[in-house]
Protein backbone atom coordinates (compact mmCIF):
# COMPACT_ATOMS: atom_id res chain seq x y z
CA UNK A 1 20.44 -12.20 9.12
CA UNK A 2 21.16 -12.85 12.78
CA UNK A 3 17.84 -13.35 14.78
CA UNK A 4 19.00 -10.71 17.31
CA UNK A 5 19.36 -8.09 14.80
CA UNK A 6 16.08 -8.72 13.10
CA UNK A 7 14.19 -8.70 16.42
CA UNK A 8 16.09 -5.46 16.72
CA UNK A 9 15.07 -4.00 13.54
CA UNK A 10 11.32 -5.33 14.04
CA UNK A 11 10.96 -3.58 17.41
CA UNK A 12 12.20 -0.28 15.98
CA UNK A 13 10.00 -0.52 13.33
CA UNK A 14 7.26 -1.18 16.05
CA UNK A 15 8.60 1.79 18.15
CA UNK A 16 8.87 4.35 15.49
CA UNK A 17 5.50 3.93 13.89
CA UNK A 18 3.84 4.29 17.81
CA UNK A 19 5.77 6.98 18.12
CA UNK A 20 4.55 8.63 14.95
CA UNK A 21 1.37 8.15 15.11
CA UNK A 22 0.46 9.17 18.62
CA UNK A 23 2.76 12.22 18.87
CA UNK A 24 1.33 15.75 18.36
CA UNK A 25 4.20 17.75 18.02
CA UNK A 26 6.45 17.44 14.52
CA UNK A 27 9.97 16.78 16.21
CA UNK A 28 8.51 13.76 17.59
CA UNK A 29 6.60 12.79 13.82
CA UNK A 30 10.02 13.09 12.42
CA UNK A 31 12.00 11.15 15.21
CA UNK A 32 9.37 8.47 14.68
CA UNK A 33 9.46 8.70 10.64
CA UNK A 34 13.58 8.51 11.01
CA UNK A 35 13.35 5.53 13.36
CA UNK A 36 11.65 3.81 10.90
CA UNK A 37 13.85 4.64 7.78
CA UNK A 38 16.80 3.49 9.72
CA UNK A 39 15.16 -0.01 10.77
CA UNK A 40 13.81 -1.18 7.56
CA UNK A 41 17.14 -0.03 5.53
CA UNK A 42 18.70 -3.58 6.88
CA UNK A 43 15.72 -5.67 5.93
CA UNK A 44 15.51 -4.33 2.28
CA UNK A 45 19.57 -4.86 1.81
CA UNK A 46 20.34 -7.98 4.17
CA UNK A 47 20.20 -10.29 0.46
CA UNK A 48 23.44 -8.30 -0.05
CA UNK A 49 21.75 -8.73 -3.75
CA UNK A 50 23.18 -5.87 -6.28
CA UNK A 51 19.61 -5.33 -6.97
CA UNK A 52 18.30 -5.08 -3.21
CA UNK A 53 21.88 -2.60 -2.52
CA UNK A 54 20.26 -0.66 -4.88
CA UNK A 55 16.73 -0.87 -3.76
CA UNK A 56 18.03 0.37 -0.31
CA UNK A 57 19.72 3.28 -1.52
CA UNK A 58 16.65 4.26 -3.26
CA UNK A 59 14.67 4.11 -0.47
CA UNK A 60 16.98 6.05 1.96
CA UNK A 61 17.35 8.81 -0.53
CA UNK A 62 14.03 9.05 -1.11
CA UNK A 63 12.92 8.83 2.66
CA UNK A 64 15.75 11.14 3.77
CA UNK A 65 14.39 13.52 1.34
CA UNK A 66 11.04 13.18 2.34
CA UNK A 67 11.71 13.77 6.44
CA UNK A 68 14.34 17.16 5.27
CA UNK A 69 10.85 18.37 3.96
CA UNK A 70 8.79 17.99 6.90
CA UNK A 71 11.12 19.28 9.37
CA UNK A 72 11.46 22.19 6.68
CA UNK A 73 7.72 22.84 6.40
CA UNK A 74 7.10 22.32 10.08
CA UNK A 75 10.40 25.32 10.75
CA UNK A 76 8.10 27.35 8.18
CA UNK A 77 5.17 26.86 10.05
CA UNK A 78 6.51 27.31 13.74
CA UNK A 79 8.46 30.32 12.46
CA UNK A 80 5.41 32.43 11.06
CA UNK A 81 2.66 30.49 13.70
CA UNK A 82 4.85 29.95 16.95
CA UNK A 83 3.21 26.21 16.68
CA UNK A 84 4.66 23.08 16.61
CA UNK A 85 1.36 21.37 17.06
CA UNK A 86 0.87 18.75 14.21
CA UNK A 87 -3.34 19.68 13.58
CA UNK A 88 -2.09 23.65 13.53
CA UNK A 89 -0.80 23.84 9.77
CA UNK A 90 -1.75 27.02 8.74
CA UNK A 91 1.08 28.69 6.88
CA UNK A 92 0.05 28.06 2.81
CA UNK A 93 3.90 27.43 1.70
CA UNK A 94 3.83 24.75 4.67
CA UNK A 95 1.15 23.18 3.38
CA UNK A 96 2.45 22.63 0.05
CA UNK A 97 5.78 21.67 1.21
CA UNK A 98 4.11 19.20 3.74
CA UNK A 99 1.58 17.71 0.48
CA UNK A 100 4.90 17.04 -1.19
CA UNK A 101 6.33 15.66 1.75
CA UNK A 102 3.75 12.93 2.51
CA UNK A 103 3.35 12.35 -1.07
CA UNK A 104 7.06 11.61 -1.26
CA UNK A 105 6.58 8.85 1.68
CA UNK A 106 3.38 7.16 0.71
CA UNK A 107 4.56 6.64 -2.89
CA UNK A 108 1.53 9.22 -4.63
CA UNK A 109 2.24 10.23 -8.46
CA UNK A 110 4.20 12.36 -9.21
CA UNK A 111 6.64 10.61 -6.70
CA UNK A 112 6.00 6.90 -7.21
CA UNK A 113 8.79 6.29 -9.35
CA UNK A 114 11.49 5.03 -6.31
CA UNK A 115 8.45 2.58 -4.82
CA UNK A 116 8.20 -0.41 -7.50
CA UNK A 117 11.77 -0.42 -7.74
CA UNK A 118 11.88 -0.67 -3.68
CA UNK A 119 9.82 -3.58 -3.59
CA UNK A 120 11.51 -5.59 -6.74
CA UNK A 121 14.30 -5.21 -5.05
CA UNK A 122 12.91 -6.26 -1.61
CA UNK A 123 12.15 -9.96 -0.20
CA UNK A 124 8.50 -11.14 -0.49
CA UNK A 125 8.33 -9.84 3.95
CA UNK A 126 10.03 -6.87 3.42
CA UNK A 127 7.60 -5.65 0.37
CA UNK A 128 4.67 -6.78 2.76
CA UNK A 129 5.98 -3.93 5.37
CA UNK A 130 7.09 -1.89 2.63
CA UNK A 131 3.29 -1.69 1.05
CA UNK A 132 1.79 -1.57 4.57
CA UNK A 133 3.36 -0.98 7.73
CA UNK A 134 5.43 2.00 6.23
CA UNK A 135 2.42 3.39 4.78
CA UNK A 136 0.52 3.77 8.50
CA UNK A 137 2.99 7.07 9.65
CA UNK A 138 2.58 9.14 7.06
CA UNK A 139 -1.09 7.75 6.53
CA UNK A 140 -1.68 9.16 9.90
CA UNK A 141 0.17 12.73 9.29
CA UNK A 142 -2.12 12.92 6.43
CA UNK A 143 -5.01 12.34 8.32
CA UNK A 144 -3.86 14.79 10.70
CA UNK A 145 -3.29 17.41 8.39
CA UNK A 146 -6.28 16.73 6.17
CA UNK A 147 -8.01 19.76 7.14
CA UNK A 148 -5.17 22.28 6.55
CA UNK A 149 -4.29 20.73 2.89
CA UNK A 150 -5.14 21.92 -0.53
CA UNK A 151 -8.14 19.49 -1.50
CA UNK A 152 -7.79 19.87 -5.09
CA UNK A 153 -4.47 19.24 -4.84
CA UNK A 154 -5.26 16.17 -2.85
CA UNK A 155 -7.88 15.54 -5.69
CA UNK A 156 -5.59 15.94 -8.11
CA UNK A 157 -2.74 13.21 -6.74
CA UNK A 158 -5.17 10.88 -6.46
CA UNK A 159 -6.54 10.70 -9.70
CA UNK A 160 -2.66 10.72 -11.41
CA UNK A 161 -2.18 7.76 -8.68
CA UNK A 162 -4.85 6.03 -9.61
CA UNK A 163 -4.64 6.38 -13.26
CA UNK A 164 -0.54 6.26 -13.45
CA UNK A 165 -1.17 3.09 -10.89
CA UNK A 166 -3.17 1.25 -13.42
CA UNK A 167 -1.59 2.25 -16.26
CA UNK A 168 1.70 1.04 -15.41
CA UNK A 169 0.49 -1.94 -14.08
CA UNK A 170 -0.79 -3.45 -17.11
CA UNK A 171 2.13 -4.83 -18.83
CA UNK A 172 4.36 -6.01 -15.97
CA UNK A 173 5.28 -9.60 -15.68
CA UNK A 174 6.69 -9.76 -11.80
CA UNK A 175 4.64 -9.75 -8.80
CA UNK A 176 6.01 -7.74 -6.60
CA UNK A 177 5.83 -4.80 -9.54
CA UNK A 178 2.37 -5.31 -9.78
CA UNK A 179 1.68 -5.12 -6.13
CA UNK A 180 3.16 -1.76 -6.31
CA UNK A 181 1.19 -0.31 -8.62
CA UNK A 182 -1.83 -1.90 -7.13
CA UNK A 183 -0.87 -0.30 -3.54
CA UNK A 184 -0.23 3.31 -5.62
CA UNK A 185 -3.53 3.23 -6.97
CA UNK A 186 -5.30 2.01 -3.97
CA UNK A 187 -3.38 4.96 -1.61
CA UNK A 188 -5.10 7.53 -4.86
CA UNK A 189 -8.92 6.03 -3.73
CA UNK A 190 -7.25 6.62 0.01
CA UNK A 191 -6.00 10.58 -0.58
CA UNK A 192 -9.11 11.29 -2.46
CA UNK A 193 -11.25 11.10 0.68
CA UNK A 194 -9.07 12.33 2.93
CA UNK A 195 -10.52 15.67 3.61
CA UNK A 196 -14.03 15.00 3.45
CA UNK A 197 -14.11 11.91 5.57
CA UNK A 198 -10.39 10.73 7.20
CA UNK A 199 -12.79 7.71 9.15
CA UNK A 200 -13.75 6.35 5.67
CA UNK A 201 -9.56 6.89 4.49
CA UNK A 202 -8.66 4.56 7.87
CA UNK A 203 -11.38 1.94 6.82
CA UNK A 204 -10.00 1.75 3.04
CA UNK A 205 -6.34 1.05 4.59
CA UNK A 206 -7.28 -0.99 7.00
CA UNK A 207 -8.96 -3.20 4.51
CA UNK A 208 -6.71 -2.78 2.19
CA UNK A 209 -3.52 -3.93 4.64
CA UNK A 210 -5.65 -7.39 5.28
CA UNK A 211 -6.10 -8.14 1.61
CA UNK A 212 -2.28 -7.32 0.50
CA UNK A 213 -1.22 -9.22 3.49
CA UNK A 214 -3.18 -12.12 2.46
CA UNK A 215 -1.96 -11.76 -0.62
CA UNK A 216 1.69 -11.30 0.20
CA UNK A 217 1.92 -14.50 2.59
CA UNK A 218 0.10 -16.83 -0.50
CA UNK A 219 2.94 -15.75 -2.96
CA UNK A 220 4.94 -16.46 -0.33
CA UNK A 221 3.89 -19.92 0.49
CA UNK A 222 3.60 -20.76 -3.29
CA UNK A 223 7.27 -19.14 -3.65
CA UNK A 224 5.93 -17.11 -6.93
CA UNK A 225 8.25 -14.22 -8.21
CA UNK A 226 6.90 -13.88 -11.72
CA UNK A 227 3.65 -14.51 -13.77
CA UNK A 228 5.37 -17.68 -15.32
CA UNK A 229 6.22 -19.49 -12.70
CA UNK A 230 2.73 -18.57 -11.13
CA UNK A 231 1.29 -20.72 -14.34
CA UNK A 232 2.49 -23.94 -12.74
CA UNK A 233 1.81 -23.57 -9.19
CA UNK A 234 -1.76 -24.83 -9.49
CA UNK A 235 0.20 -28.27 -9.26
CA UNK A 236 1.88 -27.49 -5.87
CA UNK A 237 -1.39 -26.07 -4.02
CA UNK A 238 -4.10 -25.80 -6.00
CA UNK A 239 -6.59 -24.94 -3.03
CA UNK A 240 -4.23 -21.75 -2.24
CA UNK A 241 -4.57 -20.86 -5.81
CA UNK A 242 -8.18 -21.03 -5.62
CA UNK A 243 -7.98 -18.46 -2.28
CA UNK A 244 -5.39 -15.92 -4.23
CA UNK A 245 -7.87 -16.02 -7.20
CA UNK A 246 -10.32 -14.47 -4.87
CA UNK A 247 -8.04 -12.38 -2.83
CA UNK A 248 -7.38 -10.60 -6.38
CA UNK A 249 -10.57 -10.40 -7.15
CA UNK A 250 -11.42 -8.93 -4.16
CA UNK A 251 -8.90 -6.59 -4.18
CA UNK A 252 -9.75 -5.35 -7.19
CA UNK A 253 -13.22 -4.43 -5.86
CA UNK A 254 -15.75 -6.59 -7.51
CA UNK A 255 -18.95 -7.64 -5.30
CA UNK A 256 -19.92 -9.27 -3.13
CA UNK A 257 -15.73 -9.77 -1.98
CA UNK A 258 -14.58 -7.49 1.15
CA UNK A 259 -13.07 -5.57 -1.41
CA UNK A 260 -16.23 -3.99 -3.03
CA UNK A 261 -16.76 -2.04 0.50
CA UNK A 262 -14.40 0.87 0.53
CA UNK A 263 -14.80 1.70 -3.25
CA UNK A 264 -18.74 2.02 -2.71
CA UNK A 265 -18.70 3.58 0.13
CA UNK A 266 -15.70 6.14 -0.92
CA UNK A 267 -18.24 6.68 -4.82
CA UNK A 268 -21.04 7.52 -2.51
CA UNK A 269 -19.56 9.79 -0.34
CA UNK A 270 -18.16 11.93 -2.92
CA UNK A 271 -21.52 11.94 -4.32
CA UNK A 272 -22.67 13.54 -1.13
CA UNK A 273 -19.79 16.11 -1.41
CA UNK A 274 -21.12 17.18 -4.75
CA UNK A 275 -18.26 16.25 -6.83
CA UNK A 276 -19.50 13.21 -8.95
CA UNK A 277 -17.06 14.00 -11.70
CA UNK A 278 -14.24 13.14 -9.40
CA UNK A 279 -16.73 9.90 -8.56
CA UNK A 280 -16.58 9.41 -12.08
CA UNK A 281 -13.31 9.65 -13.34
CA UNK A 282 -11.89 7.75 -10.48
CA UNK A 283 -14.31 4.76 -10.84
CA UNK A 284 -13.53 4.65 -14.51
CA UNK A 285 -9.86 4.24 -13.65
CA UNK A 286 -10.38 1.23 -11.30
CA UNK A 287 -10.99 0.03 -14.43
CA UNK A 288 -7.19 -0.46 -15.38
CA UNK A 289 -6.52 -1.53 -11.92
CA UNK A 290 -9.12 -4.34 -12.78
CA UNK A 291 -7.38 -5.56 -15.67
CA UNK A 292 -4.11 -6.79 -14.15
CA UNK A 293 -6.20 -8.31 -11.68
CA UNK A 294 -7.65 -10.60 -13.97
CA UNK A 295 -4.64 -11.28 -15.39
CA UNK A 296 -2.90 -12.61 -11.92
CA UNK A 297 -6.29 -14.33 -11.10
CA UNK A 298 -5.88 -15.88 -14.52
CA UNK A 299 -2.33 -16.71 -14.62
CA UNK A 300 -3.13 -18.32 -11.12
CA UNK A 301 -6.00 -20.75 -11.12
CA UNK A 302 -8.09 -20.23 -14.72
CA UNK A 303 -5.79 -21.79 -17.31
CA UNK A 304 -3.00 -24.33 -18.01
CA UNK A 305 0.02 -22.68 -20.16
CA UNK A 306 -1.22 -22.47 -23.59
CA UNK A 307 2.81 -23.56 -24.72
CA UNK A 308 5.22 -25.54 -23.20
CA UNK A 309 6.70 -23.89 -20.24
CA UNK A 310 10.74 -23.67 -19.26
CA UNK A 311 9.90 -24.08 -15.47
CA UNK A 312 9.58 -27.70 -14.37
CA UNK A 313 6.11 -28.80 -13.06
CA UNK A 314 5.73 -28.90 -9.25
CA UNK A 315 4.95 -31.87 -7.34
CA UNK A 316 1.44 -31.86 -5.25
CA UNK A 317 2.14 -31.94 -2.21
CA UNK A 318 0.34 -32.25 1.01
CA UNK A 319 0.67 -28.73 2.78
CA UNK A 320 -2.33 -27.30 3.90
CA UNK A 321 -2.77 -23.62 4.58
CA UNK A 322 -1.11 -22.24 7.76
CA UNK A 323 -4.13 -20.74 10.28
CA UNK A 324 -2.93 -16.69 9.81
CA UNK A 325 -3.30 -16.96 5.91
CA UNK A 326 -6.64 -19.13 6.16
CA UNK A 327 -8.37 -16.97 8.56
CA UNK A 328 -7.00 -13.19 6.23
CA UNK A 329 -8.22 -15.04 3.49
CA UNK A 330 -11.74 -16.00 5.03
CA UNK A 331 -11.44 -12.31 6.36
CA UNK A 332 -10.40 -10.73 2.88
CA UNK A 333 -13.37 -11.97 1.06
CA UNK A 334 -15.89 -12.35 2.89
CA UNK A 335 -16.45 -9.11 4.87
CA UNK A 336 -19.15 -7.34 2.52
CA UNK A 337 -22.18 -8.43 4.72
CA UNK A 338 -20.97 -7.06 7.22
CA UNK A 339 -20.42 -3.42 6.27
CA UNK A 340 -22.77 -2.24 8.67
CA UNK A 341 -21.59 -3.00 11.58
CA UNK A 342 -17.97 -2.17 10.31
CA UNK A 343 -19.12 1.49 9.35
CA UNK A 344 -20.13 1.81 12.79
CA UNK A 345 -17.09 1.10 14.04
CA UNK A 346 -14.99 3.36 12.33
């Protein structure tokens, strides 16, 4: 792709998610929200790939839908309210419409289904925005709305995410699959909070962006695709391999990584709210998550093929870890002493 047009592309996506997020009236959410459909469209399809042609359809059809909805439920809610202020959704069918809306964007089951295809079809970069940046806009209408939304129904969605997240996750062989899955069940831990504490939901995504990020830029380094070729990539770094095993880990919660943070302190505040059910059910679930975890942290750094493999062994060679991915991966697992002070910030 011409530099030009990617520096084009990168600014809009820039410029559309500021303009989201600090707008208060829903024409300007939805300009914002549009502005970024448009500029990531190129970057998903610029491998002219059959497979990424039809990972950009997906995701315009999908997105397109999504924005017809909000504009629809913020017309329902202007009509009957005479506001277009984003924090006055009062009008119940608006509600709903707008829960279906934001469920559609950030990927939450029942509307999941276009988002692993998006990414398999996407370059290692593009999935990193995909599973991130694109998740901050409607992360931040959510928060908005929080108050006016159906908490069961929130409740609800995130328990399907985080089970159908796991679930699906288990018996996937490529990467950028399982990264899906992992981000669907970690935005069900996100919506389940939502409405009782939005500070804790920022916290969870801002944690979780730095982990997937780190993890993103080692596959990237590594050049891994698949679980096979992962097998034999201990030869070509194995000190990166060592940092992804932890990155996993820690993004899979397990103490004392950065990861273990949100989860506890997302278990302990619905314990507050009285709902330890939900605390339950959704704990039990991260479970599943856990699994594939393993797996990649296995498949990474643990073992040695147990057959021979079709993929020729790598040559060791002398690259060292570039400073961004050293310092997210000192920051991605190595955070938990530190939850103090970070709960006071946020």
């Amino acid at each position: 792709m011409n530099p030009h047009a990617k520096l084009i592309f990168t600014m809009s996506l820039m410029m559309g998610t500021s303009i989201t997020i600090s707008s208060n009236h829903w024409v300007m959410a939805w300009t914002g929200l549009e502005i970024n459909t448009l500029a990531i469209i190129p970057l998903i399809s610029k491998s002219h790939h059959p497979r990424s042609i039809e990972a950009s359809i997906k995701y315009f059809l999908t997105q397109s839908t999504a924005s017809a909805l909000i504009l629809f439920s913020s017309l329902i809610n202007a009509w009957s309210t005479g506001q277009w202020d984003i924090t006055q959704l009062n009008h119940p069918t608006s509600c709903m419409v707008m829960t279906m809306a934001i469920a559609m964007k950030l990927g939450l089951v029942p509307f999941h289904f276009w988002f692993p295809e998006v990414l398999q079809g996407s370059s290692m970069i593009t999935a990193l925005l995909l599973s991130t940046l694109m998740k901050l806009p409607p992360i931040s209408l959510l928060l908005m709305t929080s108050q006016s939304l159906n908490p069961t129904l929130l409740t609800l969605l995130a328990i399907l995410s985080a089970l159908v997240g796991g679930w699906m996750g288990l018996n996937q062989t490529q990467t950028r699959k399982i990264l899906a899955f992992s981000s669907i069940s970690h935005l069900g831990w996100m919506t389940v909070i939502t409405t009782y504490n939005p500070h804790l939901t920022t916290l969870t995504f801002a944690l979780y962006t730095l982990m997937t990020t780190t993890i993103f830029l080692s596959l990237t380094q590594i050049k891994v695709l698949k679980l096979s070729t992962m097998l034999i990539s201990w030869t070509k770094t194995p000190m990166l391999n060592a940092i992804i095993m932890l990155t996993l880990l820690s993004l899979a919660g397990l103490p004392p990584l950065t990861g273990f943070m949100p989860k506890w302190l997302i278990i302990q505040e619905l314990t507050k709210q009285e709902m330890p059910p939900t605390a339950t059910i959704i704990a039990m679930l991260s479970l599943l998550s856990l699994f594939f975890y393993l797996r990649l942290a296995y498949h990474s750094t643990i073992t040695l093929p147990p057959n021979s493999s079709n993929h020729m062994k790598l040559w060791r060679t002398n690259k060292t870890l570039n400073t961004p991915t050293a310092i997210l991966s000192a920051l991605s697992t190595s955070l938990l002493p530190l939850s103090p002070l970070i709960i006071t910030m946020f």
